[in-house]
C-alpha atoms as a PDB file:
ATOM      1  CA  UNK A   1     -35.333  69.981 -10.608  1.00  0.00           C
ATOM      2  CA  UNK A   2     -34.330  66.185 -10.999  1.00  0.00           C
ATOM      3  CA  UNK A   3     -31.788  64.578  -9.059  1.00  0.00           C
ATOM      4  CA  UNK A   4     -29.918  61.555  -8.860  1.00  0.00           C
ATOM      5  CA  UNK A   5     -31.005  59.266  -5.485  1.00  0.00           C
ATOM      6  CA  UNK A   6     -29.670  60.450  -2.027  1.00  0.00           C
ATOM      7  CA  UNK A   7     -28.159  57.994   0.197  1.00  0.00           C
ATOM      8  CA  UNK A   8     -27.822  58.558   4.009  1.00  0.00           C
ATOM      9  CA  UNK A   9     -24.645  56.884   4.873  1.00  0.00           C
ATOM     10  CA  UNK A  10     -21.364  56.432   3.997  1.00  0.00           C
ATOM     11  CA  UNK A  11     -22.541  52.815   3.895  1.00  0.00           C
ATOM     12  CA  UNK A  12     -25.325  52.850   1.953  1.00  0.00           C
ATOM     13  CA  UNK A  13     -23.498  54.619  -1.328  1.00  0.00           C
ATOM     14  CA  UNK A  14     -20.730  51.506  -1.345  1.00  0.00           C
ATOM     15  CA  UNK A  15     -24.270  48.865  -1.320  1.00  0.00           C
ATOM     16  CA  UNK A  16     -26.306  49.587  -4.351  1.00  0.00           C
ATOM     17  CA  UNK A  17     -29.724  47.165  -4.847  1.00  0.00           C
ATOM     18  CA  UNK A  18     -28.752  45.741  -8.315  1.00  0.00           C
ATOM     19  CA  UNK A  19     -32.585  45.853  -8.956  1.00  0.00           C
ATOM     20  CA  UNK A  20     -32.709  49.801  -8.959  1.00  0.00           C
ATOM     21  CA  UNK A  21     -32.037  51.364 -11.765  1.00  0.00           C
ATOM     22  CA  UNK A  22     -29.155  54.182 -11.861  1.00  0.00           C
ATOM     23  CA  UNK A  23     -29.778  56.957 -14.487  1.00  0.00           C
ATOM     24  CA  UNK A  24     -27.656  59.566 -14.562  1.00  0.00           C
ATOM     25  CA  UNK A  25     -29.230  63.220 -15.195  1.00  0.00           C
ATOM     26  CA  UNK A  26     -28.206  64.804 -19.214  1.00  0.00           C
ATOM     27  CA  UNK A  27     -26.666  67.535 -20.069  1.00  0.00           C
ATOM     28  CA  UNK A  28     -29.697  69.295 -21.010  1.00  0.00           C
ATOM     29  CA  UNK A  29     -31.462  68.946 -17.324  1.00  0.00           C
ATOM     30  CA  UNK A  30     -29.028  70.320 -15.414  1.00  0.00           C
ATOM     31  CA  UNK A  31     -29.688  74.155 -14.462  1.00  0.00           C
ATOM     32  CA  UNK A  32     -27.300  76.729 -12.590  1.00  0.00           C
ATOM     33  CA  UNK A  33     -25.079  79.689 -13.559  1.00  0.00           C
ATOM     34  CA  UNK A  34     -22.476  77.299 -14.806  1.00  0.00           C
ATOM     35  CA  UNK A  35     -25.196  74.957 -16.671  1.00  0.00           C
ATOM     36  CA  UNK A  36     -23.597  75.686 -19.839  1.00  0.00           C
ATOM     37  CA  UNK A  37     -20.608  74.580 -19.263  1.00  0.00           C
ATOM     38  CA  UNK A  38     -21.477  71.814 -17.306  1.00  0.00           C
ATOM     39  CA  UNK A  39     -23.252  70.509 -20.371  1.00  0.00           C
ATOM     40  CA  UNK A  40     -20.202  70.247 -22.576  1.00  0.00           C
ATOM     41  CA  UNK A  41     -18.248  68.393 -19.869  1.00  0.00           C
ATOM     42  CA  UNK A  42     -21.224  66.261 -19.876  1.00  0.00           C
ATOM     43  CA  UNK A  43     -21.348  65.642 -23.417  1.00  0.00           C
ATOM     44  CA  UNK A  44     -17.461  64.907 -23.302  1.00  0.00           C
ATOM     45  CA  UNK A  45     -17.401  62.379 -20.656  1.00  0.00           C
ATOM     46  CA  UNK A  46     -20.628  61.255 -20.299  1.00  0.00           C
ATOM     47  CA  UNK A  47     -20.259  58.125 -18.843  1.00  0.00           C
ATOM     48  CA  UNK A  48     -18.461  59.735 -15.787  1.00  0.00           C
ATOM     49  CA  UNK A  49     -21.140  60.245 -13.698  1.00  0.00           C
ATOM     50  CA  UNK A  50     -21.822  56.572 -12.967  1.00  0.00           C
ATOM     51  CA  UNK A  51     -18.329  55.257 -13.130  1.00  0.00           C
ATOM     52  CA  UNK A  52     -17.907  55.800  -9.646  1.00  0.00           C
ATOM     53  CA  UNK A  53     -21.082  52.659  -9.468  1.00  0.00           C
ATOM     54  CA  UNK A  54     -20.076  49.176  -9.049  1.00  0.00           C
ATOM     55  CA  UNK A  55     -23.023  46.721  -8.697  1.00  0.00           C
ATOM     56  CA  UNK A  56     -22.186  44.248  -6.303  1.00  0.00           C
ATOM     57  CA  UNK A  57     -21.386  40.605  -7.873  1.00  0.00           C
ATOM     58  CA  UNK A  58     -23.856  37.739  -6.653  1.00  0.00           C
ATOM     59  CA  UNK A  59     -22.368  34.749  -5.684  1.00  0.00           C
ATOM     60  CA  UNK A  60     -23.492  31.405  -6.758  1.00  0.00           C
ATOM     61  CA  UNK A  61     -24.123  29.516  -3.566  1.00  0.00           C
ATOM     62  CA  UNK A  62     -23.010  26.557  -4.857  1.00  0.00           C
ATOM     63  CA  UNK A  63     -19.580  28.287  -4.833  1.00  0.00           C
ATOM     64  CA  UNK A  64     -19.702  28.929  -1.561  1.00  0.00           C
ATOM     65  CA  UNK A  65     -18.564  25.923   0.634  1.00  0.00           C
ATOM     66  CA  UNK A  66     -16.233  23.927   3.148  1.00  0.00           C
ATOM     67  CA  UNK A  67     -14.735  20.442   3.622  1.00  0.00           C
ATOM     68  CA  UNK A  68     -16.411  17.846   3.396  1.00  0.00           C
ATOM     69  CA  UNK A  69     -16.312  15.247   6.231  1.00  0.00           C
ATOM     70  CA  UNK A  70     -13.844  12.761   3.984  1.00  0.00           C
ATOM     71  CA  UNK A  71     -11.213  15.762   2.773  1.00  0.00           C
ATOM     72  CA  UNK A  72     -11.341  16.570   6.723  1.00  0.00           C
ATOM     73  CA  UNK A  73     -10.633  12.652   8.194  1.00  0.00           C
ATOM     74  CA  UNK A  74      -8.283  12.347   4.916  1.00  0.00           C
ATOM     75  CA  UNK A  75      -6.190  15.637   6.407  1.00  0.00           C
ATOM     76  CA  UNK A  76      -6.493  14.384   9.840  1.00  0.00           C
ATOM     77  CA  UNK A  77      -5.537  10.929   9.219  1.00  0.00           C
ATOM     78  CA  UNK A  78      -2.111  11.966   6.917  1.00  0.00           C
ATOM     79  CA  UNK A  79      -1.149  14.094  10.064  1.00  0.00           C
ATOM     80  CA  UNK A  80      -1.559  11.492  12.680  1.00  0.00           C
ATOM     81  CA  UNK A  81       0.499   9.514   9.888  1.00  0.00           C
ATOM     82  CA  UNK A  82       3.493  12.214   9.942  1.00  0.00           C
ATOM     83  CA  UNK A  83       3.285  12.256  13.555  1.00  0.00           C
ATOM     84  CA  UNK A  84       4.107   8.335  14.146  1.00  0.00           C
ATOM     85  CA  UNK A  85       7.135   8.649  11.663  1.00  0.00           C
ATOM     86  CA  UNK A  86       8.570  11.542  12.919  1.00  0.00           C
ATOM     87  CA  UNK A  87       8.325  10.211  16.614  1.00  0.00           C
ATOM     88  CA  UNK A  88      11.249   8.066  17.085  1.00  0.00           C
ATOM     89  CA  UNK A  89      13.410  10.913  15.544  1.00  0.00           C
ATOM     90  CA  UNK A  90      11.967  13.262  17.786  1.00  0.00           C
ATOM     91  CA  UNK A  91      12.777  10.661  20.659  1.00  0.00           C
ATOM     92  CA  UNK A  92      16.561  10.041  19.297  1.00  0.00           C
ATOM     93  CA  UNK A  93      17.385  13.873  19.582  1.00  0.00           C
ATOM     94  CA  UNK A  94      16.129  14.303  22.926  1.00  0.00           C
ATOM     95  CA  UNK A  95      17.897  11.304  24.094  1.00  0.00           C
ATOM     96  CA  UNK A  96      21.256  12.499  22.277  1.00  0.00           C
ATOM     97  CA  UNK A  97      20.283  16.115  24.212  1.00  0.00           C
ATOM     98  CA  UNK A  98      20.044  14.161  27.627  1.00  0.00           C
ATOM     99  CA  UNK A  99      23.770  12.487  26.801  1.00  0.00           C
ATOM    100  CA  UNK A 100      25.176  15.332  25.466  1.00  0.00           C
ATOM    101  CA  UNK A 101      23.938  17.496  29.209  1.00  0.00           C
ATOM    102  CA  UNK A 102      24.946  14.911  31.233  1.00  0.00           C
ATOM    103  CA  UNK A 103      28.389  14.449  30.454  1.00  0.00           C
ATOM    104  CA  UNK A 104      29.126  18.233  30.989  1.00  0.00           C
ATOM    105  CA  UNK A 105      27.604  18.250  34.703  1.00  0.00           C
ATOM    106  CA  UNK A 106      29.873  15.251  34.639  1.00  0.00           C
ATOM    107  CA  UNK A 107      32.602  17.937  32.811  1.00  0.00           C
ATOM    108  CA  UNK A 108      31.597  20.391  35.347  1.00  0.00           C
ATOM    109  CA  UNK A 109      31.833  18.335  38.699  1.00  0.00           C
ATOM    110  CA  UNK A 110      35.577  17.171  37.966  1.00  0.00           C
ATOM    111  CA  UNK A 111      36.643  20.640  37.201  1.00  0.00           C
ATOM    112  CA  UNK A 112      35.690  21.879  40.243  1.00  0.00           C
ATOM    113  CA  UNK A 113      37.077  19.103  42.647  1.00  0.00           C
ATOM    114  CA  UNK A 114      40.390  19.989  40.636  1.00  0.00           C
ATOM    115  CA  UNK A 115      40.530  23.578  41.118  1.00  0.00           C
ATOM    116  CA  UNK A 116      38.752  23.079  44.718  1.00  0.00           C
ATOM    117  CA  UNK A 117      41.783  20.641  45.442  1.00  0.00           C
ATOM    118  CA  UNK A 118      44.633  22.776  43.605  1.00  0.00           C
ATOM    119  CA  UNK A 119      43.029  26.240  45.354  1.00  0.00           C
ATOM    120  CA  UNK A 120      43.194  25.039  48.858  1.00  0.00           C
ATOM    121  CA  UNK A 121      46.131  22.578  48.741  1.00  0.00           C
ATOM    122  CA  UNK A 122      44.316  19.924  49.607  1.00  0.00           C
ATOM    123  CA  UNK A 123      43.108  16.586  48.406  1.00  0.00           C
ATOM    124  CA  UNK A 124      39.411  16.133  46.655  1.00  0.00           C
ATOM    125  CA  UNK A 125      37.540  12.727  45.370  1.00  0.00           C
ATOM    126  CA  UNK A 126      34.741  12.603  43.337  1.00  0.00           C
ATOM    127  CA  UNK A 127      32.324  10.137  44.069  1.00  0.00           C
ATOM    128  CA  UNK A 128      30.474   7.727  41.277  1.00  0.00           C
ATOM    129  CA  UNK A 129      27.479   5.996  42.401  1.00  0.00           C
ATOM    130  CA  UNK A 130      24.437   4.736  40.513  1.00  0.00           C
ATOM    131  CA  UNK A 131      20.673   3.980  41.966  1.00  0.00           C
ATOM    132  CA  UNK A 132      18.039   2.203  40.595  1.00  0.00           C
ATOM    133  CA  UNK A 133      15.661   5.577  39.619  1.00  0.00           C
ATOM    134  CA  UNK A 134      12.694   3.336  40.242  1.00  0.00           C
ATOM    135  CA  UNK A 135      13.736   2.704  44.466  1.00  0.00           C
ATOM    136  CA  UNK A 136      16.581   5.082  45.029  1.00  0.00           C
ATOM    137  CA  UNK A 137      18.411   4.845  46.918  1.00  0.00           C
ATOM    138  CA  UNK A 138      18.880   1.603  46.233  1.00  0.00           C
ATOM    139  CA  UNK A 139      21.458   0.496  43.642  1.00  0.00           C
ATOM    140  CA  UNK A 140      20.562   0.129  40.291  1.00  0.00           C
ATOM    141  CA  UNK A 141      19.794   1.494  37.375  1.00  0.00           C
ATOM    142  CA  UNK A 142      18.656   4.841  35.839  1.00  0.00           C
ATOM    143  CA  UNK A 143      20.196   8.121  37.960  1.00  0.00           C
ATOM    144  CA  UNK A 144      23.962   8.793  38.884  1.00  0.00           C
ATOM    145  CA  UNK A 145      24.705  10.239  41.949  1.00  0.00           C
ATOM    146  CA  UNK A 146      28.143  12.501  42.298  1.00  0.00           C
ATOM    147  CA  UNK A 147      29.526  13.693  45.330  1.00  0.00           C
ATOM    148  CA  UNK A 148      32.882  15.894  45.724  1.00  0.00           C
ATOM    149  CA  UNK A 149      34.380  15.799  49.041  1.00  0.00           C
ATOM    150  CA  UNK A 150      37.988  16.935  50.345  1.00  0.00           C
ATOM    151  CA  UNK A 151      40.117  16.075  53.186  1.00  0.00           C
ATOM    152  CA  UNK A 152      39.693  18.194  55.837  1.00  0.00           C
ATOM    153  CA  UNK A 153      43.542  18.599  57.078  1.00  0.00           C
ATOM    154  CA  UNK A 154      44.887  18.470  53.463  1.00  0.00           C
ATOM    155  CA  UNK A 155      46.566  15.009  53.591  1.00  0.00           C
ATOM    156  CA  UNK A 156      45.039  11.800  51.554  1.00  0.00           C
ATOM    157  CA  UNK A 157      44.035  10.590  54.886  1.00  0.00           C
ATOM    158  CA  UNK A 158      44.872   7.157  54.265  1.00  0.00           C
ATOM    159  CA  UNK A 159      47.513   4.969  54.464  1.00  0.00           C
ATOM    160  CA  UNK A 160      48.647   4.304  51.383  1.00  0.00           C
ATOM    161  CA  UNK A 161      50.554   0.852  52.119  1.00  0.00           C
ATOM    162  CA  UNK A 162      47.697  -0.279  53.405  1.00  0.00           C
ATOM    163  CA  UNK A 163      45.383  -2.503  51.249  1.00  0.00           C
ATOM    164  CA  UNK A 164      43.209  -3.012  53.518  1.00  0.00           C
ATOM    165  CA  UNK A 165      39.655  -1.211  53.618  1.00  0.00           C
ATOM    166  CA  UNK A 166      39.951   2.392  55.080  1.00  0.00           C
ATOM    167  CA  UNK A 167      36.635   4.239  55.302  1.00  0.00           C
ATOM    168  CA  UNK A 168      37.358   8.105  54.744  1.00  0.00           C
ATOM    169  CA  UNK A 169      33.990   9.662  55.657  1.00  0.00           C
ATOM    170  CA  UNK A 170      35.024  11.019  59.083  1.00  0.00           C
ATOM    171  CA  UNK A 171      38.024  13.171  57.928  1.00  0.00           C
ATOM    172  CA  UNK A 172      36.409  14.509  54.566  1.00  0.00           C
ATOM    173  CA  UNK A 173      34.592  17.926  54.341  1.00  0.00           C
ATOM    174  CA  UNK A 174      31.600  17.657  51.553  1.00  0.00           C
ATOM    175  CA  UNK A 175      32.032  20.272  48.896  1.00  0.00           C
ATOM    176  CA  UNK A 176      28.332  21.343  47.281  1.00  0.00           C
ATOM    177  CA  UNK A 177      25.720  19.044  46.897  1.00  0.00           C
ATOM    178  CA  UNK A 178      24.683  15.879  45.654  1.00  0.00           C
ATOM    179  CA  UNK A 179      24.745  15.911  41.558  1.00  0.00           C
ATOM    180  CA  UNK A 180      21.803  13.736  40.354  1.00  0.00           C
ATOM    181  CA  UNK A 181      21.711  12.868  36.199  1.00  0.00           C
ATOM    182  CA  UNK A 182      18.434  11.051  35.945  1.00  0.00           C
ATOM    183  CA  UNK A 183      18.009   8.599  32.551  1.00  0.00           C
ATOM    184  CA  UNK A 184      21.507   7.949  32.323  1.00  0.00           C
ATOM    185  CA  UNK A 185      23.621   4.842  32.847  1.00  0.00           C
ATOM    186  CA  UNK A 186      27.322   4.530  33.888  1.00  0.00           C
ATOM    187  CA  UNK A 187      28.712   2.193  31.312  1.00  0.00           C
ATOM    188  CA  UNK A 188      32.031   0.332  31.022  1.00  0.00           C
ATOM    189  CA  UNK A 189      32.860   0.189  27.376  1.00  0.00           C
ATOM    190  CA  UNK A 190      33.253  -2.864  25.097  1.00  0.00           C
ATOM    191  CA  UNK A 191      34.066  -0.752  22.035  1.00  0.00           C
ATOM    192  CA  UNK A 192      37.518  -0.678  20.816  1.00  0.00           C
ATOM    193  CA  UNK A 193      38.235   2.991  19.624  1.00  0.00           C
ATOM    194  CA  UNK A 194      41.232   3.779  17.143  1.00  0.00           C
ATOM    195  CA  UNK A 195      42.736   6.619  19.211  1.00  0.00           C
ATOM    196  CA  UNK A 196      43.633   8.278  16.139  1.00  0.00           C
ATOM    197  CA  UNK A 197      40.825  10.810  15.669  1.00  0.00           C
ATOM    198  CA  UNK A 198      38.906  12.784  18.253  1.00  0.00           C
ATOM    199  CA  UNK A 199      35.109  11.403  17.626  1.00  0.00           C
ATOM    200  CA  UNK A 200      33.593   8.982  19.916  1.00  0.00           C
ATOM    201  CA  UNK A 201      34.849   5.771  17.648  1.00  0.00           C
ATOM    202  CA  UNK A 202      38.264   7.239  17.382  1.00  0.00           C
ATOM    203  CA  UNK A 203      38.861   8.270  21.034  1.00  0.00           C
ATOM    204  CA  UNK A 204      42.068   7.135  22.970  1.00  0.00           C
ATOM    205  CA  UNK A 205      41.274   3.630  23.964  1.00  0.00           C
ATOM    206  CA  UNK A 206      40.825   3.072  28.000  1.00  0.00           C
ATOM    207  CA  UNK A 207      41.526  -0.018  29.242  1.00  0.00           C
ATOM    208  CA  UNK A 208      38.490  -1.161  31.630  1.00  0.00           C
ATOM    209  CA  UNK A 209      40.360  -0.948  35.093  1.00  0.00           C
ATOM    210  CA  UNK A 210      40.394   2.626  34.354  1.00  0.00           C
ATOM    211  CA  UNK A 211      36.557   3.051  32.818  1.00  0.00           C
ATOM    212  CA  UNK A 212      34.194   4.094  35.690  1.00  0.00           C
ATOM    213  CA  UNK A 213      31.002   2.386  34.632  1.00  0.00           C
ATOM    214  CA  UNK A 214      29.256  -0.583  35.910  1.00  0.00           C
ATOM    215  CA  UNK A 215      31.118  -3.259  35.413  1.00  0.00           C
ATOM    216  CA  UNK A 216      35.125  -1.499  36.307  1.00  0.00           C
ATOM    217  CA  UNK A 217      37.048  -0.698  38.194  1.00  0.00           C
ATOM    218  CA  UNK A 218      37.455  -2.947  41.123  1.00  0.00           C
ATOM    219  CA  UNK A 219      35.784  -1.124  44.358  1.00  0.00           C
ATOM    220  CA  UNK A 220      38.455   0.929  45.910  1.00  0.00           C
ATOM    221  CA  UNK A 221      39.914   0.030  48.914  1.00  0.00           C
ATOM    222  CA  UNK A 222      38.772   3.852  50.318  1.00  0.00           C
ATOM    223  CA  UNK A 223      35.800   4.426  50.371  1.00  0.00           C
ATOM    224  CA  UNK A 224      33.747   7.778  51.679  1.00  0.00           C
ATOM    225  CA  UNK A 225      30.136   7.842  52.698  1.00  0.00           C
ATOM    226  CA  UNK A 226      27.108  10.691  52.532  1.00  0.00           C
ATOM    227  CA  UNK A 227      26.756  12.566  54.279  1.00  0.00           C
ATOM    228  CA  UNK A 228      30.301  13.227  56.140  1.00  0.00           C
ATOM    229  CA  UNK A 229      31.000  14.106  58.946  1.00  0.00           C
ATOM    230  CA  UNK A 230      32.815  12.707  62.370  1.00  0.00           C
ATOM    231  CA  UNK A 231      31.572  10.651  63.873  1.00  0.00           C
ATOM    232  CA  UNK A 232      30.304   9.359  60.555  1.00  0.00           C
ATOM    233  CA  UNK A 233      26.575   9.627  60.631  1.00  0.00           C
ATOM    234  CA  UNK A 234      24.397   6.479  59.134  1.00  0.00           C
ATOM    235  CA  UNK A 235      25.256   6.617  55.357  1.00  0.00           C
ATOM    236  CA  UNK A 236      22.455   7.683  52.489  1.00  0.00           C
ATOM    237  CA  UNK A 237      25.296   6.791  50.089  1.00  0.00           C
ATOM    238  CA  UNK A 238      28.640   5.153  49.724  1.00  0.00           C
ATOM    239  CA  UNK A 239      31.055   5.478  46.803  1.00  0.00           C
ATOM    240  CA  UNK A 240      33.102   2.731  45.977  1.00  0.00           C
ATOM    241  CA  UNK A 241      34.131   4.472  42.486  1.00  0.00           C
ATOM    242  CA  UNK A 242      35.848   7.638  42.527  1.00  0.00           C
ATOM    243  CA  UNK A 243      38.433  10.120  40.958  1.00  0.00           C
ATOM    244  CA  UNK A 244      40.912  11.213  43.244  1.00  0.00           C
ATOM    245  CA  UNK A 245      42.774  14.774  42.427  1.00  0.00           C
ATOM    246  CA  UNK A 246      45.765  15.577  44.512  1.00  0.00           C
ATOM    247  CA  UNK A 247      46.974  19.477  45.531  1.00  0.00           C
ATOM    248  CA  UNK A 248      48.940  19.928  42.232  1.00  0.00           C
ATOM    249  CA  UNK A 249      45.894  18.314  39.898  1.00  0.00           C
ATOM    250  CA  UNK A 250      46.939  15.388  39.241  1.00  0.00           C
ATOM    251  CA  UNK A 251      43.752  12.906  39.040  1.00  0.00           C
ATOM    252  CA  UNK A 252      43.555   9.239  38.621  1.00  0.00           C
ATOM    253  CA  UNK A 253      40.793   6.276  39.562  1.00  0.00           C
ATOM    254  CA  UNK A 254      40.079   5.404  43.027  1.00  0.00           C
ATOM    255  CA  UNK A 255      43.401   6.311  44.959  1.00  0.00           C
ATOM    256  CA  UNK A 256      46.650   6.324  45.124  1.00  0.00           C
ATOM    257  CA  UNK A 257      47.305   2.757  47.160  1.00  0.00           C
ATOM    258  CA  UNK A 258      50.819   0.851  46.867  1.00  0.00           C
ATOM    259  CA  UNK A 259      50.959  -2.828  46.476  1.00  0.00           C
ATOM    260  CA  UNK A 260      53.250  -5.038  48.115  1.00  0.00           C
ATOM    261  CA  UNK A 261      56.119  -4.472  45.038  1.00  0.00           C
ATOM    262  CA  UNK A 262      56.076  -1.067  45.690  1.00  0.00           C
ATOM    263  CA  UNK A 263      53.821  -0.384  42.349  1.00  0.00           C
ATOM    264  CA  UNK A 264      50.729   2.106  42.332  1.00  0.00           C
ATOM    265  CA  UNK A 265      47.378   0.183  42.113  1.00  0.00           C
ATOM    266  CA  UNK A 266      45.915   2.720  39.980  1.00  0.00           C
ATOM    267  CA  UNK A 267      48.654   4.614  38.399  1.00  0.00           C
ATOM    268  CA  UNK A 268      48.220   7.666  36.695  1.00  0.00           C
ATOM    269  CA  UNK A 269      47.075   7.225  33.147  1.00  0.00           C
ATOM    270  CA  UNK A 270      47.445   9.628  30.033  1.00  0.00           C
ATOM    271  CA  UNK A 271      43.853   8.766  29.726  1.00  0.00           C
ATOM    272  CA  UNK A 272      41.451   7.351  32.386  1.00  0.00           C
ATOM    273  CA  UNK A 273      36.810   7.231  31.499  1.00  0.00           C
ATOM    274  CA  UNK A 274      33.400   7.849  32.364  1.00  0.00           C
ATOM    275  CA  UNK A 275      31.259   6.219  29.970  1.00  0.00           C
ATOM    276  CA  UNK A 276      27.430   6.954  29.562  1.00  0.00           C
ATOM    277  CA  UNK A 277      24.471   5.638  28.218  1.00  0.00           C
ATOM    278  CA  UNK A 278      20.814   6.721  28.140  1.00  0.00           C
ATOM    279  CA  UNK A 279      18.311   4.638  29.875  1.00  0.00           C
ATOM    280  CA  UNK A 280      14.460   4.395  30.181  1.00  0.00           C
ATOM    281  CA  UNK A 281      13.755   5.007  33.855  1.00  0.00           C
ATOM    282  CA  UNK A 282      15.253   2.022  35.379  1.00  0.00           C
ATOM    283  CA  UNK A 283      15.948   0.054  32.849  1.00  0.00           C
ATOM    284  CA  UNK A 284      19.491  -0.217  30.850  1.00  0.00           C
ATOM    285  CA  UNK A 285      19.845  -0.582  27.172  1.00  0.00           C
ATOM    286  CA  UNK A 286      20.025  -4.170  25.752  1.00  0.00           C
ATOM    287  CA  UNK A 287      22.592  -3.289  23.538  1.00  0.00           C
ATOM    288  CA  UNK A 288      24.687  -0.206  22.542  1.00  0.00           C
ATOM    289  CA  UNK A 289      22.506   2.872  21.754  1.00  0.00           C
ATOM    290  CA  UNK A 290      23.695   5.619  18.865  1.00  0.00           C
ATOM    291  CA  UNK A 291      23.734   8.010  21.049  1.00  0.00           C
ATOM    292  CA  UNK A 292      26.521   7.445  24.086  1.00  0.00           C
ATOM    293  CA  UNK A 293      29.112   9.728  25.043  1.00  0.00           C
ATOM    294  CA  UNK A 294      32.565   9.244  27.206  1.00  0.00           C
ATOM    295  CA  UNK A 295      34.038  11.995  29.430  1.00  0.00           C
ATOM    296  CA  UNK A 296      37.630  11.289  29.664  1.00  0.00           C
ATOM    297  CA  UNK A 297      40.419  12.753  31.570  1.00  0.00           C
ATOM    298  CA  UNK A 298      44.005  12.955  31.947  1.00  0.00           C
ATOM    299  CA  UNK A 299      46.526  11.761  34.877  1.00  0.00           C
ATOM    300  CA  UNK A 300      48.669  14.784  34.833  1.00  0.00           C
ATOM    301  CA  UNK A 301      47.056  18.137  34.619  1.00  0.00           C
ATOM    302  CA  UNK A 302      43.582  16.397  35.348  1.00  0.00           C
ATOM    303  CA  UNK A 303      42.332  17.629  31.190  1.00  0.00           C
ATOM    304  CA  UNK A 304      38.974  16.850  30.413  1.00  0.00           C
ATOM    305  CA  UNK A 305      37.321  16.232  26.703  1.00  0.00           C
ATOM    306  CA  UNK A 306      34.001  14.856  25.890  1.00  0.00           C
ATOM    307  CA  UNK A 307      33.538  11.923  22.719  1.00  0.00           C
ATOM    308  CA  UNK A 308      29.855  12.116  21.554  1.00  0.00           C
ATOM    309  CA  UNK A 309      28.943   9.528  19.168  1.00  0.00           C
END
């Protein structure tokens, strides 16, 4: 009896040798009861034995092949390209990201000496100091340093007739820690906003004595130390800019000291600044970035609102 080849594994029937010949067995050699009958099916369709066999293309090894040395530097050398371009883009957003974070801690810090100071009918000051992030502590340039203390008996501690220099770190209680914003610059503003929109450039303009930065306001007349305590230990830092919020949440620069006339040094203004800038490590921009940001607050009710640019 003839029969078509065997194969052994499932494997070996998909991988046919192109050089062996496939025949297919005719009607007339196939035997069995049913031979008959298998022969007319066979004479119908006789090409249906072997459809089920595919030889296997050959590839031309020539077809076969990678990238050359020169496509693979040309590919390497337009991504290194990209890469520069899209750097000082990348560099802007992070700085704008950096702005944008800091003044919310800054945000943050001033609500909580409010509702610390309107909770516990007391008064609270938060202190503005900035060290050179190269040889902190050391005043400079490069990381602000906040600090919220209150009074400790609820009063404003000092005299405020009194122009005189009145150091309040031995009746103040420190509320939280330290808040440290590194690559970031207080900045007094020299921009002259509109006040008619509520973007950076049309903000309500500030005069300076009422812009905590670097160059305003004058250093207040009460200063507080850290750490506190009484007697006052050896101070780490002292704040000579601050934000003073009284029991009922009223906040305004410095304090709340009376000249001679009877006037308020530092009255309360509908709108009183923190102005920020991003720096490089210690080192402050040489002139105005894109990316600054003012957190400004109100005299009465102690409102704050943040102006990105």
């Amino acid at each position: 009896m003839t029969k078509g080849r065997t194969f052994n594994s499932v494997k070996e029937r998909g991988r046919v040798n192109p050089q062996v010949a496939i025949t297919c067995p005719s009607p007339s050699t196939r035997r069995g009861s049913h031979g008959a009958l298998r022969s007319q099916r066979s004479t119908k369709n006789p090409q249906r034995c072997c459809a089920a066999f595919t030889l296997e293309k050959q590839r031309d090894p020539e077809s076969v092949r990678g990238f050359t040395l020169v496509e693979l530097l040309v590919v390497v050398g337009i991504i290194a390209l990209l890469l520069v371009l899209m750097a000082p883009a990348f560099t802007y957003i992070k700085g704008g990201t950096d702005v944008t974070s800091a003044a919310y801690t800054i945000q943050g810090v001033l609500d909580t000496a409010r509702t610390y100071a309107k909770a516990n009918n007391t008064y609270t000051w938060v202190g503005f100091f900035e060290e050179n992030a190269s040889n902190p502590p050391a005043a400079g340039v490069g990381r602000i340093v906040m600090s919220i203390v209150a009074s400790k008996d609820g009063t404003m501690i000092y005299n405020p007739t009194n122009l005189g220099q009145q150091n309040l770190t031995s009746g103040l209680v420190q509320v939280g820690k330290l808040t440290k914003i590194d690559n970031m610059h207080l900045w007094t503003h020299t921009d002259a906003p509109s006040g008619a929109g509520s973007t950076f450039d049309t903000r309500p303009p500030v005069a300076s004595a009422y812009c905590i930065g670097d160059a305003s306001p004058t250093n207040s007349t009460t200063p507080f130390g850290y750490p506190v305590g009484n007697p006052a230990p050896a101070a780490q830092y002292t704040f000579v800019k601050a934000v003073q919020f009284s029991p009922t949440g009223e906040a305004r620069v410095n304090n709340s000291t009376i000249n001679v006339d009877g006037s308020e040094v530092f009255p309360l203004q509908t709108a009183a600044e923190i102005a920020l800038q991003p720096t490089h490590g210690a080192t402050a921009p040489a002139s105005v970035p894109a990316n600054v940001a003012a957190v400004q607050f109100t005299g009465v009710g102690g409102n704050v609102r943040i102006y990105r640019r």
